[in-house]
C-alpha atoms as a PDB file:
ATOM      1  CA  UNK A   1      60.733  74.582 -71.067  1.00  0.00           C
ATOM      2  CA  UNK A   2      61.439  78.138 -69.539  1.00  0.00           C
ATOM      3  CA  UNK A   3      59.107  80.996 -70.067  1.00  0.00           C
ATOM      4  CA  UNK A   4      61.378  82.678 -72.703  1.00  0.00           C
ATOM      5  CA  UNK A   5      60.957  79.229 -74.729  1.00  0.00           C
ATOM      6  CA  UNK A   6      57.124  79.395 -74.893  1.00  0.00           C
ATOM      7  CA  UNK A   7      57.301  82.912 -75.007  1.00  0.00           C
ATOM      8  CA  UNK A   8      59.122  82.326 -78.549  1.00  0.00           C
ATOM      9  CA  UNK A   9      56.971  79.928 -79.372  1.00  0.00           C
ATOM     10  CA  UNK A  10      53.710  81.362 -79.260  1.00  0.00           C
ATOM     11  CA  UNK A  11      55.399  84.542 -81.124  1.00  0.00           C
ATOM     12  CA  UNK A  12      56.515  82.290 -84.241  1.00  0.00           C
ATOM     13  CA  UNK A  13      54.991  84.027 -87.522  1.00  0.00           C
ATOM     14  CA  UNK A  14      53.641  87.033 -85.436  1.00  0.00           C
ATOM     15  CA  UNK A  15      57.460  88.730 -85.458  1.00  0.00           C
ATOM     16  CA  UNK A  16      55.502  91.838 -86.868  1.00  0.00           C
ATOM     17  CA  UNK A  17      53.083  92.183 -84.498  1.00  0.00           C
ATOM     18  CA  UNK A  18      55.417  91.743 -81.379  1.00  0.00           C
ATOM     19  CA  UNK A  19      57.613  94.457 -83.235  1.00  0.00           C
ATOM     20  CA  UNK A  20      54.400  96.400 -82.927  1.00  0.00           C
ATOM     21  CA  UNK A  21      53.763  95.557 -79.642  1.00  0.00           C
ATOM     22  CA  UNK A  22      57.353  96.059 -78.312  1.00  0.00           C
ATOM     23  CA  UNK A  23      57.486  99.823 -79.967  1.00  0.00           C
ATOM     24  CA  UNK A  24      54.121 101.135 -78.446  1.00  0.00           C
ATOM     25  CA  UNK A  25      55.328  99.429 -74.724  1.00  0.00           C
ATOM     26  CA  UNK A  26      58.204 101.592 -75.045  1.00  0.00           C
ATOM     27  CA  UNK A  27      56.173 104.306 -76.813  1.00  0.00           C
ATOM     28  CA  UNK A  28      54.100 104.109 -73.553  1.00  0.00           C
ATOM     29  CA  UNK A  29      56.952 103.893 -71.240  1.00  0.00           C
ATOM     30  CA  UNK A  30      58.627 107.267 -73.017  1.00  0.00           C
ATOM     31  CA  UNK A  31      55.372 109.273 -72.290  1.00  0.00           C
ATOM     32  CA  UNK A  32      54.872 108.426 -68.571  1.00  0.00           C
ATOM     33  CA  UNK A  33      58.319 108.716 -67.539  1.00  0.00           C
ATOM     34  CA  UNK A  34      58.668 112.029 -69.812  1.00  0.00           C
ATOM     35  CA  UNK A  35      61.422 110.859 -71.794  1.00  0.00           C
ATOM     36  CA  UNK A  36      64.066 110.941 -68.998  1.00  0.00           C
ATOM     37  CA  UNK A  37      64.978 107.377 -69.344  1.00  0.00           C
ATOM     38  CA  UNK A  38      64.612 106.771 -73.616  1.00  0.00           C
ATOM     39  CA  UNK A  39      68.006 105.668 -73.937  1.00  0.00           C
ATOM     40  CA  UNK A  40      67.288 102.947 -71.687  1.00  0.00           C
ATOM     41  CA  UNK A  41      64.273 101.916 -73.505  1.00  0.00           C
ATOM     42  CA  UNK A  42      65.543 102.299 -76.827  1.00  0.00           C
ATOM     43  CA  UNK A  43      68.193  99.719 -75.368  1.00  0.00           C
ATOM     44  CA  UNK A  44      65.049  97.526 -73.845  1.00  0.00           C
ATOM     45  CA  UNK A  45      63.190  97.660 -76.963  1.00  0.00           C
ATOM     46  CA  UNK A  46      66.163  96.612 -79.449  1.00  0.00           C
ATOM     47  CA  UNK A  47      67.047  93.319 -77.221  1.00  0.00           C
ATOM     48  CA  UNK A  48      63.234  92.556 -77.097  1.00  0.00           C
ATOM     49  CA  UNK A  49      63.119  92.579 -80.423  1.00  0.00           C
ATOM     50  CA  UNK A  50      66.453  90.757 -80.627  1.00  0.00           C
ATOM     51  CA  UNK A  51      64.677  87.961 -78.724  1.00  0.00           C
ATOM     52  CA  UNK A  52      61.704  87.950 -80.450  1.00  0.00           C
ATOM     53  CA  UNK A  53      62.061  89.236 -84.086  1.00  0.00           C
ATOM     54  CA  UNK A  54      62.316  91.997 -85.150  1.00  0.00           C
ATOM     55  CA  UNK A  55      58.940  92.771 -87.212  1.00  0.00           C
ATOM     56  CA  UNK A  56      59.032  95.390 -89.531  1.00  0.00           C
ATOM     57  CA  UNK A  57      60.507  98.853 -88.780  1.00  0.00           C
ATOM     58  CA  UNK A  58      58.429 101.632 -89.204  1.00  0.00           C
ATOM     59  CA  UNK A  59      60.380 104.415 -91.243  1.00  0.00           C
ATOM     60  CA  UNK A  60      61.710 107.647 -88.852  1.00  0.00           C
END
């Protein structure tokens, strides 16, 4: 089983809260790097989801 498997796995029924999790990472990532590279994390953050659900989207 490769690390993306149990990943998954442990994730099942929490799709929200790794939503959550994935948006304040690349929250995070926006503020230290001072927005030069949100493209690339809005890329990041939309496969991660992809991968592990997508939660629920907060409205913008």
């Amino acid at each position: 089983m490769s690390m993306m498997d149990k990943l998954k796995s442990m994730l099942k029924g929490h799709e929200d809260q790794a939503g959550r999790g994935v948006d304040r990472t690349g929250d995070t990532v926006d503020k230290k790097t001072q927005g030069r590279y949100e493209d690339q994390v809005d890329t990041a953050q939309d496969r991660m989801k992809d991968q592990f659900g997508r939660g629920e989207q907060p409205p913008q």
